[in-house]
PDB file of N, CA and C in Angstrom:
ATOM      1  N   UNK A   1      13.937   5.906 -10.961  1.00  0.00           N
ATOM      2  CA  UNK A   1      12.901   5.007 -10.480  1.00  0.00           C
ATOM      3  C   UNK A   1      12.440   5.498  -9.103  1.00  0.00           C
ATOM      4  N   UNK A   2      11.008   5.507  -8.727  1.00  0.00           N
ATOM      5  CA  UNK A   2      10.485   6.193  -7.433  1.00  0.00           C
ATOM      6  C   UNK A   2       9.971   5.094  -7.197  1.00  0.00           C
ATOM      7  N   UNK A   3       9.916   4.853  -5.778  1.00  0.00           N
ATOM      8  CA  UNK A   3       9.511   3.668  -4.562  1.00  0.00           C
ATOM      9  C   UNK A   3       8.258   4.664  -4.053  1.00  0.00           C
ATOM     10  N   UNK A   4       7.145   3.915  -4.509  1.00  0.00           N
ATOM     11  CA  UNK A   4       6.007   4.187  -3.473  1.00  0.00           C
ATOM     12  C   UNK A   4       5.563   3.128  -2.962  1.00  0.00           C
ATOM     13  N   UNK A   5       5.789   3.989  -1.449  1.00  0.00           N
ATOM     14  CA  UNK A   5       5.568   2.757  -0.046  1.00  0.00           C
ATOM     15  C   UNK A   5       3.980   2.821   0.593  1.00  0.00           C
ATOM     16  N   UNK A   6       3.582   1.679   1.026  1.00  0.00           N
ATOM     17  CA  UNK A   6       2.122   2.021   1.637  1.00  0.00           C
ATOM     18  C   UNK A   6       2.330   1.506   2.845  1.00  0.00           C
ATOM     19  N   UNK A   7       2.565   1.967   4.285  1.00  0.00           N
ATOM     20  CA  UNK A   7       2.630   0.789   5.281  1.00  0.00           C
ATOM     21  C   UNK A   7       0.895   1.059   5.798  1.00  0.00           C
ATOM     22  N   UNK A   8       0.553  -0.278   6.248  1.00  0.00           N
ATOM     23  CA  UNK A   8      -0.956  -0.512   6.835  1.00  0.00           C
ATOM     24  C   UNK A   8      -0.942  -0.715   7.982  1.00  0.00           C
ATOM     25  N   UNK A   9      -1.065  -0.672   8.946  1.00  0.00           N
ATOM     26  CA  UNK A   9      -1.123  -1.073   9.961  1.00  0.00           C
ATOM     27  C   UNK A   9      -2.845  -1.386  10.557  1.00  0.00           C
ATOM     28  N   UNK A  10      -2.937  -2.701  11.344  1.00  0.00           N
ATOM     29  CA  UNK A  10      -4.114  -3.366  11.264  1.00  0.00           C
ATOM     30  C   UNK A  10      -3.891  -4.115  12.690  1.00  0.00           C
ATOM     31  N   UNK A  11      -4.988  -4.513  13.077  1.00  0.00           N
ATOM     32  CA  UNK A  11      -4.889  -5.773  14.271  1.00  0.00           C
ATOM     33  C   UNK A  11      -4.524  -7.207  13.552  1.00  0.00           C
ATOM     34  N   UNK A  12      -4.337  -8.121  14.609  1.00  0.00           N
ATOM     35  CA  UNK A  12      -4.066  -9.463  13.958  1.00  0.00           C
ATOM     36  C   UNK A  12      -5.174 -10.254  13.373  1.00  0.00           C
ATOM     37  N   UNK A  13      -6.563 -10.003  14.243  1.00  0.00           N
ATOM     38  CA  UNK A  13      -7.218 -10.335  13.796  1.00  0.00           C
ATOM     39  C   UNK A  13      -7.818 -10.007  12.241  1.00  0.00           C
ATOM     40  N   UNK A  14      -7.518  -9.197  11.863  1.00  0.00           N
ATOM     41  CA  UNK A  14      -7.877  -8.524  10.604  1.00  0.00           C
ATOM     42  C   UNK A  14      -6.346  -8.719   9.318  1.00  0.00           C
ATOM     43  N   UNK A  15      -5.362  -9.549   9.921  1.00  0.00           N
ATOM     44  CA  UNK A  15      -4.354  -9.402   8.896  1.00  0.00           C
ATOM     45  C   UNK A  15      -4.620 -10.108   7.282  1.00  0.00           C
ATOM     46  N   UNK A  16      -4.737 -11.451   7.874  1.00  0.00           N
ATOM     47  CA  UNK A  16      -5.429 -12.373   6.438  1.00  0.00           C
ATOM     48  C   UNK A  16      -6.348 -11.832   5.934  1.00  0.00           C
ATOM     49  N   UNK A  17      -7.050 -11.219   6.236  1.00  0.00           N
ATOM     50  CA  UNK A  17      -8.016 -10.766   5.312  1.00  0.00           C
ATOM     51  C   UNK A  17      -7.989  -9.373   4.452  1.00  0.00           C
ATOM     52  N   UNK A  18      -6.857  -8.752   5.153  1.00  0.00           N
ATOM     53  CA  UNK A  18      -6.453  -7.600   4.302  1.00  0.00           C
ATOM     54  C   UNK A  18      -5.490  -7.992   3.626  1.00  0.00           C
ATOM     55  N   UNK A  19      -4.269  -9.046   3.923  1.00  0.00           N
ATOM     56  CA  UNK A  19      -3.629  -9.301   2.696  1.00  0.00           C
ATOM     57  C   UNK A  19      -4.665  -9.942   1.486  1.00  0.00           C
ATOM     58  N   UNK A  20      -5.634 -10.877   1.870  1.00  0.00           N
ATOM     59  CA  UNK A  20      -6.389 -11.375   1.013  1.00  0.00           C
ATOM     60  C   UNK A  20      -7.025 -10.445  -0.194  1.00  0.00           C
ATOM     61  N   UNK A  21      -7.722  -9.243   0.762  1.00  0.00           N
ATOM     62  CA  UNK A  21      -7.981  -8.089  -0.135  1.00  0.00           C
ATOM     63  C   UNK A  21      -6.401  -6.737  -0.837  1.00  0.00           C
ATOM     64  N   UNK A  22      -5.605  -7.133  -0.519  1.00  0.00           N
ATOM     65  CA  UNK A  22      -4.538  -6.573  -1.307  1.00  0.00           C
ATOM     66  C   UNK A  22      -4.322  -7.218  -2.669  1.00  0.00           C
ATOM     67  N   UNK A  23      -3.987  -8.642  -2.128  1.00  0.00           N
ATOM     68  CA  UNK A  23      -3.922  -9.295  -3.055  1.00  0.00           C
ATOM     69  C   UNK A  23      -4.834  -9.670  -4.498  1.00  0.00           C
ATOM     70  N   UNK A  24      -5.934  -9.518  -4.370  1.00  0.00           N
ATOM     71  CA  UNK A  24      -7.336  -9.726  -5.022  1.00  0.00           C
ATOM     72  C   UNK A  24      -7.655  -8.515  -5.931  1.00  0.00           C
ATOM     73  N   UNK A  25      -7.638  -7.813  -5.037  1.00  0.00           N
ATOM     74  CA  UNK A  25      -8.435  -6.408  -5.382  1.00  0.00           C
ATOM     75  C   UNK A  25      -7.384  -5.182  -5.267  1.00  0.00           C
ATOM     76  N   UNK A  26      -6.758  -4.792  -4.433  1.00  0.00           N
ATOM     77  CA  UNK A  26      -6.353  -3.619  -4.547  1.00  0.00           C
ATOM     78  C   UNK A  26      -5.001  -3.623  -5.364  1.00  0.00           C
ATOM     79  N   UNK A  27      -4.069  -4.746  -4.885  1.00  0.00           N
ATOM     80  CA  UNK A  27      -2.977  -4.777  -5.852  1.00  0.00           C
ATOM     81  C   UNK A  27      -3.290  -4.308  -7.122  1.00  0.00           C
ATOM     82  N   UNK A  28      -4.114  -5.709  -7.853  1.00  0.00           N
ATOM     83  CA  UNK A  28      -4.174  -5.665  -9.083  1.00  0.00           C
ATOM     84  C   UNK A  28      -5.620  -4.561 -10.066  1.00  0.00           C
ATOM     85  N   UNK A  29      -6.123  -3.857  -8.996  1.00  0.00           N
ATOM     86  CA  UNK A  29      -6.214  -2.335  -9.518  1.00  0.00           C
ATOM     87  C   UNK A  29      -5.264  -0.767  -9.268  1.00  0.00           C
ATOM     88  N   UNK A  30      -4.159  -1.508  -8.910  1.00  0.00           N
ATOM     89  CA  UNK A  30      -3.461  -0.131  -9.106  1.00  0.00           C
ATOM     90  C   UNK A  30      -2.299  -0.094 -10.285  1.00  0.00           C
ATOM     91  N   UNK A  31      -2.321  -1.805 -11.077  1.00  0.00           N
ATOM     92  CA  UNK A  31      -1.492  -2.036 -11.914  1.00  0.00           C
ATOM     93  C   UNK A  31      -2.220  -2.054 -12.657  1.00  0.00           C
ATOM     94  N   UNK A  32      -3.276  -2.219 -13.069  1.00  0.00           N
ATOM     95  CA  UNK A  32      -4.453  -1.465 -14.198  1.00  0.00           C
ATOM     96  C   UNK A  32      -4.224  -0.935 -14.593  1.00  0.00           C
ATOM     97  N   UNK A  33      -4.354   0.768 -13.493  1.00  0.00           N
ATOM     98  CA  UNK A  33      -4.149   1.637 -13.806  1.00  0.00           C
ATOM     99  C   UNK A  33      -2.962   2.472 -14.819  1.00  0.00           C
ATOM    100  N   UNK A  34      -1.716   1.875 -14.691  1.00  0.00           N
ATOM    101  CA  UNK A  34      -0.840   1.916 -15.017  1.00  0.00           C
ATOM    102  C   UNK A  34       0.295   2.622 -15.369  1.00  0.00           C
ATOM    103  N   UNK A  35      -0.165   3.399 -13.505  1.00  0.00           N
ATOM    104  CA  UNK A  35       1.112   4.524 -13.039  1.00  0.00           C
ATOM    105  C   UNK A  35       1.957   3.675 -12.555  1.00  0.00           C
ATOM    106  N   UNK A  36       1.769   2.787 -11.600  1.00  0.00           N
ATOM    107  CA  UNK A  36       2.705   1.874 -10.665  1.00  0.00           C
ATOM    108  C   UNK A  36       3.086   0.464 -11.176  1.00  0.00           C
ATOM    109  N   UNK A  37       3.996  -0.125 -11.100  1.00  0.00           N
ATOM    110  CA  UNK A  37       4.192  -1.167 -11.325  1.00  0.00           C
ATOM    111  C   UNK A  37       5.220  -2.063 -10.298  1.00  0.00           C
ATOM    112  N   UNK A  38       5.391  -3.371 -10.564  1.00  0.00           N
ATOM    113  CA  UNK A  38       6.512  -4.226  -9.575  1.00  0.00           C
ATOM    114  C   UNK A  38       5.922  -4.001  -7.912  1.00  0.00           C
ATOM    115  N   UNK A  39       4.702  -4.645  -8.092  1.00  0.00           N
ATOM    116  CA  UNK A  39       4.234  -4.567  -6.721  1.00  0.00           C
ATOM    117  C   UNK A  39       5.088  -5.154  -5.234  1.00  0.00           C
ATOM    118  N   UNK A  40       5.078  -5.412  -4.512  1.00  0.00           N
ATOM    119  CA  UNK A  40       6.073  -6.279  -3.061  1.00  0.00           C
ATOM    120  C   UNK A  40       5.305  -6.203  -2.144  1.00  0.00           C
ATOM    121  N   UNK A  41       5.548  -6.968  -1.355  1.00  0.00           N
ATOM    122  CA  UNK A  41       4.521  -6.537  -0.099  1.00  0.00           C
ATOM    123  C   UNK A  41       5.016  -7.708   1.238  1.00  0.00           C
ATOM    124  N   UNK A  42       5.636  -6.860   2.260  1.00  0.00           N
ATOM    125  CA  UNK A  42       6.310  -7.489   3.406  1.00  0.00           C
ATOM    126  C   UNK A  42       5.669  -6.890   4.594  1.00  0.00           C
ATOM    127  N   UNK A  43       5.682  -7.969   5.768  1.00  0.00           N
ATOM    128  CA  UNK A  43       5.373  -8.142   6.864  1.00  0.00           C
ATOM    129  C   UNK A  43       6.526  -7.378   7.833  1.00  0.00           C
ATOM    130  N   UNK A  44       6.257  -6.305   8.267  1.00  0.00           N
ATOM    131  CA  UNK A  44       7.383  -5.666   9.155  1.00  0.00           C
ATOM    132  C   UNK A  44       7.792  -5.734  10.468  1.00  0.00           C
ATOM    133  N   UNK A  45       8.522  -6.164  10.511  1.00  0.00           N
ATOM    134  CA  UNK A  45       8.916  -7.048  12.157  1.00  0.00           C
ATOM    135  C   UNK A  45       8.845  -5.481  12.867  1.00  0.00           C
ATOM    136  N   UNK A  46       8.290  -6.758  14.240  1.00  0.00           N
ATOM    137  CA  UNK A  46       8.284  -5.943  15.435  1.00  0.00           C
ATOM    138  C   UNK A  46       8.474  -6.219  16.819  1.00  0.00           C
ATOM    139  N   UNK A  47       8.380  -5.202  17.876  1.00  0.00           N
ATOM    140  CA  UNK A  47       9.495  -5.761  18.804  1.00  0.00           C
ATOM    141  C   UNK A  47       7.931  -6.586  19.635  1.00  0.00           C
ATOM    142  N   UNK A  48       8.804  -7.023  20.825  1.00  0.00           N
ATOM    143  CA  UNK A  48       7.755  -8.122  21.583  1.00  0.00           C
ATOM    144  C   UNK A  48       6.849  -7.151  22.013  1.00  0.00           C
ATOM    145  N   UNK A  49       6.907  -5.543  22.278  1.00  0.00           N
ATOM    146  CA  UNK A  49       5.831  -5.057  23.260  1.00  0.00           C
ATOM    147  C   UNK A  49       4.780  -4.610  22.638  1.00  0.00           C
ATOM    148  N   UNK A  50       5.415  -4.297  20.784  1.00  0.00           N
ATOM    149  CA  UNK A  50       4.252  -4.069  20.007  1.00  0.00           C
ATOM    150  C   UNK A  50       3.327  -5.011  19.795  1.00  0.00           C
ATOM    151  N   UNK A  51       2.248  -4.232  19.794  1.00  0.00           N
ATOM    152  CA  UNK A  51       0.865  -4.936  19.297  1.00  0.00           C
ATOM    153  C   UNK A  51       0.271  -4.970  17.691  1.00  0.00           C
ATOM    154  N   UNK A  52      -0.348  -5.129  17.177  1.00  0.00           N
ATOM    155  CA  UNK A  52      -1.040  -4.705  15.674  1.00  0.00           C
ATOM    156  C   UNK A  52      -0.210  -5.394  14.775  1.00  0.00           C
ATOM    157  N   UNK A  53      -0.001  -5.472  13.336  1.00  0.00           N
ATOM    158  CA  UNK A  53       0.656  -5.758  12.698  1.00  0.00           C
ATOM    159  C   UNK A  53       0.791  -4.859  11.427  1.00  0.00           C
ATOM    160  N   UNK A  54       1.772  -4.699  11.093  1.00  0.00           N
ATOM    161  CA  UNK A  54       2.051  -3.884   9.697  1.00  0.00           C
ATOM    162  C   UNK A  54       2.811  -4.338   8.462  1.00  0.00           C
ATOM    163  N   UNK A  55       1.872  -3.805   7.785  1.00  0.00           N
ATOM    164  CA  UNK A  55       2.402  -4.786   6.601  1.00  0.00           C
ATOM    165  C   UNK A  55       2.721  -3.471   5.248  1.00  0.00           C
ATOM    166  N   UNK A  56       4.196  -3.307   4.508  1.00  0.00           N
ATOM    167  CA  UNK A  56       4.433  -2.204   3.609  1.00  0.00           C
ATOM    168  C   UNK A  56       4.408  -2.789   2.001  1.00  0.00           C
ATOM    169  N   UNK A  57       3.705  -2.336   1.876  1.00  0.00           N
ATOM    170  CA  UNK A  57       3.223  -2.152   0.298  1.00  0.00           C
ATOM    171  C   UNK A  57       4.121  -1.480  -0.572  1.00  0.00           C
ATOM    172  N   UNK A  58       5.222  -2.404  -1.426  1.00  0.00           N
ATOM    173  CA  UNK A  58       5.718  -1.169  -2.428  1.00  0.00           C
ATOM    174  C   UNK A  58       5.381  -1.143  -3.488  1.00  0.00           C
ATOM    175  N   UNK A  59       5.419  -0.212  -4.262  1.00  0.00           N
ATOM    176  CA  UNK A  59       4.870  -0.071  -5.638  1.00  0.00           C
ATOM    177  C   UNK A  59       6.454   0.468  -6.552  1.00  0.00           C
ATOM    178  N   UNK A  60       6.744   0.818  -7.564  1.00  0.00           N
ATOM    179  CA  UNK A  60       7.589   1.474  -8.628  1.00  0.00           C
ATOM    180  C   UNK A  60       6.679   2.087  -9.239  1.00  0.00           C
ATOM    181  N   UNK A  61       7.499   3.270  -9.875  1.00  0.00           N
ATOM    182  CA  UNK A  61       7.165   4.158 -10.587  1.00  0.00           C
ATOM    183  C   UNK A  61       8.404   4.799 -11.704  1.00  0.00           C
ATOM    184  N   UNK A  62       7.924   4.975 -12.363  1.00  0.00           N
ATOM    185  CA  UNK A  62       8.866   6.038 -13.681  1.00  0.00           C
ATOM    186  C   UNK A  62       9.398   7.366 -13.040  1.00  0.00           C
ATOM    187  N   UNK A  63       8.505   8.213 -13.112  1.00  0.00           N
ATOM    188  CA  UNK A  63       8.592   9.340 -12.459  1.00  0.00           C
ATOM    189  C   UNK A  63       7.579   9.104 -11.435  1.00  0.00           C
ATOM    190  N   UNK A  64       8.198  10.715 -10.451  1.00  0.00           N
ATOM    191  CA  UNK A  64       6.481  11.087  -9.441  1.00  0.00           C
ATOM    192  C   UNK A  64       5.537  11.066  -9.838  1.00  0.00           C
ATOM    193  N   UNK A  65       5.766  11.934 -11.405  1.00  0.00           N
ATOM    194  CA  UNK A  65       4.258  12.086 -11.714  1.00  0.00           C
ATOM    195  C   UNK A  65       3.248  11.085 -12.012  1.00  0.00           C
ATOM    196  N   UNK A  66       3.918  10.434 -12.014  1.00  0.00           N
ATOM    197  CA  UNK A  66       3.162   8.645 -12.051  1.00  0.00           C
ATOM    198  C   UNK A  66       2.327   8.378 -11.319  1.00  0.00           C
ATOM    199  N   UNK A  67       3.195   8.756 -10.036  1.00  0.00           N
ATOM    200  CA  UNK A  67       2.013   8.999  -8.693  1.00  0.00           C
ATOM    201  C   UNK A  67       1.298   9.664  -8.382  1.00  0.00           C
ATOM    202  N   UNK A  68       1.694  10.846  -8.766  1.00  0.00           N
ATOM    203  CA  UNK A  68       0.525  11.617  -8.791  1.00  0.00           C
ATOM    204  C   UNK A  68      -0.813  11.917  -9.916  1.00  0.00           C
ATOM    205  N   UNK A  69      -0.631  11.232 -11.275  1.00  0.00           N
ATOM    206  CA  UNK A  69      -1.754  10.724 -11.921  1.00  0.00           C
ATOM    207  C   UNK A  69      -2.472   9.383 -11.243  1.00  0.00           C
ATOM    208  N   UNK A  70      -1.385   8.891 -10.481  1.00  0.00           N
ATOM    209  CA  UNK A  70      -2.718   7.671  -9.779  1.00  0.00           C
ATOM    210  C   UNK A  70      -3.619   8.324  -9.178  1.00  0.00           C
ATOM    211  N   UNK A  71      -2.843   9.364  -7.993  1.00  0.00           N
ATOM    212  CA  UNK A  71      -4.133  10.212  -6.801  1.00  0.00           C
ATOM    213  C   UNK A  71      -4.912  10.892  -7.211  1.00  0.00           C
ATOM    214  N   UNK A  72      -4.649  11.735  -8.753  1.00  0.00           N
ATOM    215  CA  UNK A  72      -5.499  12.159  -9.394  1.00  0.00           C
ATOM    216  C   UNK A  72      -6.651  11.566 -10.668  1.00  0.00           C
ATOM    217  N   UNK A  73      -6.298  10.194 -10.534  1.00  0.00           N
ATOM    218  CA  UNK A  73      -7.528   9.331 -10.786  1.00  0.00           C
ATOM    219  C   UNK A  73      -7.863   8.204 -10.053  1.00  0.00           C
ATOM    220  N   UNK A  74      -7.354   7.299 -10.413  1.00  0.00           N
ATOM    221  CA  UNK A  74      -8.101   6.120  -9.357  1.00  0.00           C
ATOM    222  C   UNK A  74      -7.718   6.016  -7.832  1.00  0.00           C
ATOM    223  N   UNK A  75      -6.745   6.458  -7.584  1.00  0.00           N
ATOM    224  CA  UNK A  75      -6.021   6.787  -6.422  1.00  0.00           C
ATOM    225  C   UNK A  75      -6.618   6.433  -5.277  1.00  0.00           C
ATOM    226  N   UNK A  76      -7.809   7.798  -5.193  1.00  0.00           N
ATOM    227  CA  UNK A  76      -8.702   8.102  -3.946  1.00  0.00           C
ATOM    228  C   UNK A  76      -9.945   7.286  -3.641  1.00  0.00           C
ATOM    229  N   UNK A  77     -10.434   6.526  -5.014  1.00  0.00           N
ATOM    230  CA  UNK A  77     -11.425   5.420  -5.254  1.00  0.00           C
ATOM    231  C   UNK A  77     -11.143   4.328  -4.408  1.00  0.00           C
ATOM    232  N   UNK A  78      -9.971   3.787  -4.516  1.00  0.00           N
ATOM    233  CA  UNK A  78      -8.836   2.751  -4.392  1.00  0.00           C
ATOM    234  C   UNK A  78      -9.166   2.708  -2.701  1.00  0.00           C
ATOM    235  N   UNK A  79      -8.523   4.018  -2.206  1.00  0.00           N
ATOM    236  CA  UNK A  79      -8.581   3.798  -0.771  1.00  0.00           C
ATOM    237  C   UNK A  79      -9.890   3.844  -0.333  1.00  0.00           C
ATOM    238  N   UNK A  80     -10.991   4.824  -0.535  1.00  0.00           N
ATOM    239  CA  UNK A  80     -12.022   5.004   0.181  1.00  0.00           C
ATOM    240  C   UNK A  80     -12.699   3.348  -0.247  1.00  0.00           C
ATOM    241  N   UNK A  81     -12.104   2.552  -0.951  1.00  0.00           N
ATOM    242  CA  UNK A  81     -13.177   1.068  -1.131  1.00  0.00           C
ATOM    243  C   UNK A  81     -12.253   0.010  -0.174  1.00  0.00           C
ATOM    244  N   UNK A  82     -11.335   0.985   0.218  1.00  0.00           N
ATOM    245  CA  UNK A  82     -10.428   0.129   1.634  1.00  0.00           C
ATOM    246  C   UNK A  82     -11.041   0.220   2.311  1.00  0.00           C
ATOM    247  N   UNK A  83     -11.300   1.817   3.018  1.00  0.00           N
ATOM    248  CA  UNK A  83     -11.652   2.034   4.322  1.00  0.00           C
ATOM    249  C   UNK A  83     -13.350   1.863   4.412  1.00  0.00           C
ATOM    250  N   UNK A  84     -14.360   2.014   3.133  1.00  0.00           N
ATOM    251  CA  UNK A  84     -15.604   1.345   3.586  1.00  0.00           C
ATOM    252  C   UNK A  84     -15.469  -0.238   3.688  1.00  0.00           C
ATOM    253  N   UNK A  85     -14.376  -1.348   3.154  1.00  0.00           N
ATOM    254  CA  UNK A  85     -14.132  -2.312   3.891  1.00  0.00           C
ATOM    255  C   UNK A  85     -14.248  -2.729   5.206  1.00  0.00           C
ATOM    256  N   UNK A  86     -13.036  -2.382   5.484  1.00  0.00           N
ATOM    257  CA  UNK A  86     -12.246  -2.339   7.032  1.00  0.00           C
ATOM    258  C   UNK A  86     -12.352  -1.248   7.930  1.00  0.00           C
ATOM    259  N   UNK A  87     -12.948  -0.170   7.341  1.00  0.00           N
ATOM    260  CA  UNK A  87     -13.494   0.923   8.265  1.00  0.00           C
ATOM    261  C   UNK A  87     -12.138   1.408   9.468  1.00  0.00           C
ATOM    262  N   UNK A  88     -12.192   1.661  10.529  1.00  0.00           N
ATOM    263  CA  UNK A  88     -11.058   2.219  11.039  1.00  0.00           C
ATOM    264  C   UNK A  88      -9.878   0.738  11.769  1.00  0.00           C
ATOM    265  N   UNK A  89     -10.428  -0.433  11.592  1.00  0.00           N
ATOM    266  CA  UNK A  89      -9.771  -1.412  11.653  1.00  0.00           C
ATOM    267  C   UNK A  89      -8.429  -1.212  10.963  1.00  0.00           C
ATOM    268  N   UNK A  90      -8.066  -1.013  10.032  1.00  0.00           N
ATOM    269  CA  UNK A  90      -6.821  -0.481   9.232  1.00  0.00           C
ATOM    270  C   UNK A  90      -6.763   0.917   9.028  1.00  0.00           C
ATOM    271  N   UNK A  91      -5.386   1.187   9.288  1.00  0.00           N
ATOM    272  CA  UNK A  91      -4.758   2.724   8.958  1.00  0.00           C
ATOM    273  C   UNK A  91      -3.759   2.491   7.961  1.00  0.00           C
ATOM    274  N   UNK A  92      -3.135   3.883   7.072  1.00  0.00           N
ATOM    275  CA  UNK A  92      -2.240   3.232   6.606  1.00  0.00           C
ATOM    276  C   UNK A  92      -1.888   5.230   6.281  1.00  0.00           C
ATOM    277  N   UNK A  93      -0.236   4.825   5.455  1.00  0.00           N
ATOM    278  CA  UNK A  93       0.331   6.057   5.470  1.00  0.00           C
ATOM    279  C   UNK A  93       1.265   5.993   4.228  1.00  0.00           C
ATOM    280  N   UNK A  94       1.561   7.261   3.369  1.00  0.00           N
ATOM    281  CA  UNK A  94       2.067   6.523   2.160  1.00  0.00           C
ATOM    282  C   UNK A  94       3.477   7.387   2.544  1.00  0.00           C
ATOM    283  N   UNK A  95       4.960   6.602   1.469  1.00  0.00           N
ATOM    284  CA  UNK A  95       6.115   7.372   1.717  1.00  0.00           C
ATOM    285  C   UNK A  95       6.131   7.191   0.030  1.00  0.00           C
ATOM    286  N   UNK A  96       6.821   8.779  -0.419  1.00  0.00           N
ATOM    287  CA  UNK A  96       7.605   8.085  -1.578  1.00  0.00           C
ATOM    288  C   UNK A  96       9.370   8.271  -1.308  1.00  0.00           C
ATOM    289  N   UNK A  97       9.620   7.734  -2.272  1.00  0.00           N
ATOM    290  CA  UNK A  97      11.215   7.641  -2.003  1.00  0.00           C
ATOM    291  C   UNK A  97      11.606   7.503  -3.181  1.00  0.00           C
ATOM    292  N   UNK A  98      13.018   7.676  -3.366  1.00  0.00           N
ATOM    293  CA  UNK A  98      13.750   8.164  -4.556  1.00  0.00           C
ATOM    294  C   UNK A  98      15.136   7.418  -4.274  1.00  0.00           C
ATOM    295  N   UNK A  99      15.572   6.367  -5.084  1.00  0.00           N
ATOM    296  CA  UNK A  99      17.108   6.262  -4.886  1.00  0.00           C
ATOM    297  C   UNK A  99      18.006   6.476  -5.398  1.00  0.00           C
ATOM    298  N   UNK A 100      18.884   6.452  -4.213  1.00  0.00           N
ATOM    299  CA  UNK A 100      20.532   6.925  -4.262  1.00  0.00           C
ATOM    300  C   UNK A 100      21.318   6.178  -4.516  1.00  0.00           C
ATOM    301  N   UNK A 101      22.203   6.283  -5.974  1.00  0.00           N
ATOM    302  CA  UNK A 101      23.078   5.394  -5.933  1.00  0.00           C
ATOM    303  C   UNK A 101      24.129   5.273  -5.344  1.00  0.00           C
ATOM    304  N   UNK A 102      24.750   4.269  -5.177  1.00  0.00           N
ATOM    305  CA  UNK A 102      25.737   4.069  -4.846  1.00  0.00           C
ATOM    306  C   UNK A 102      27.201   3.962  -4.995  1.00  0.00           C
TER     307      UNK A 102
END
């Protein structure tokens, strides 16, 4: 099972409304698609001096290649209808990860 992570990072002013649009729209077109599945999505604490807020997006996957048939189809659609949204108001950065049992 592969963990693909999305963290966003955004101002406060802009948080509700990007979870709003996660929730609405982007979540439930990347489970469409139907590389990713078992969406999550948490608020990542931070210390008092930070500013902005970040919020990590996980997704599941079967294999990588899961993920990488998303980027090689709807993938890049997905984000560029983020960022003509929110424009440079939100950044974001993807991890994948792989676990280790225990």
């Amino acid at each position: 099972m592969i963990l693909y992570n999305i963290t966003w990072v955004t101002e406060a002013a802009v948080e509700e409304t990007l979870i709003d649009y996660l929730r609405s729209t982007f979540i439930p077109s990347v489970i469409a698609d139907g590389s990713m599945h078992s969406p999550v999505l948490h608020r990542i604490e931070k210390g008092a001096q930070e500013e902005g807020v970040s919020l990590a997006l996980h997704f599941f996957a079967d294999q990588s290649t899961d993920i990488d048939e998303y980027w090689c189809g709807l993938g890049a659609k997905h984000i560029a209808t983020l960022i003509g949204k929110f424009g440079n108001r939100v950044m974001g950065f993807a991890t994948t990860m792989r676990r280790i049992e225990l």
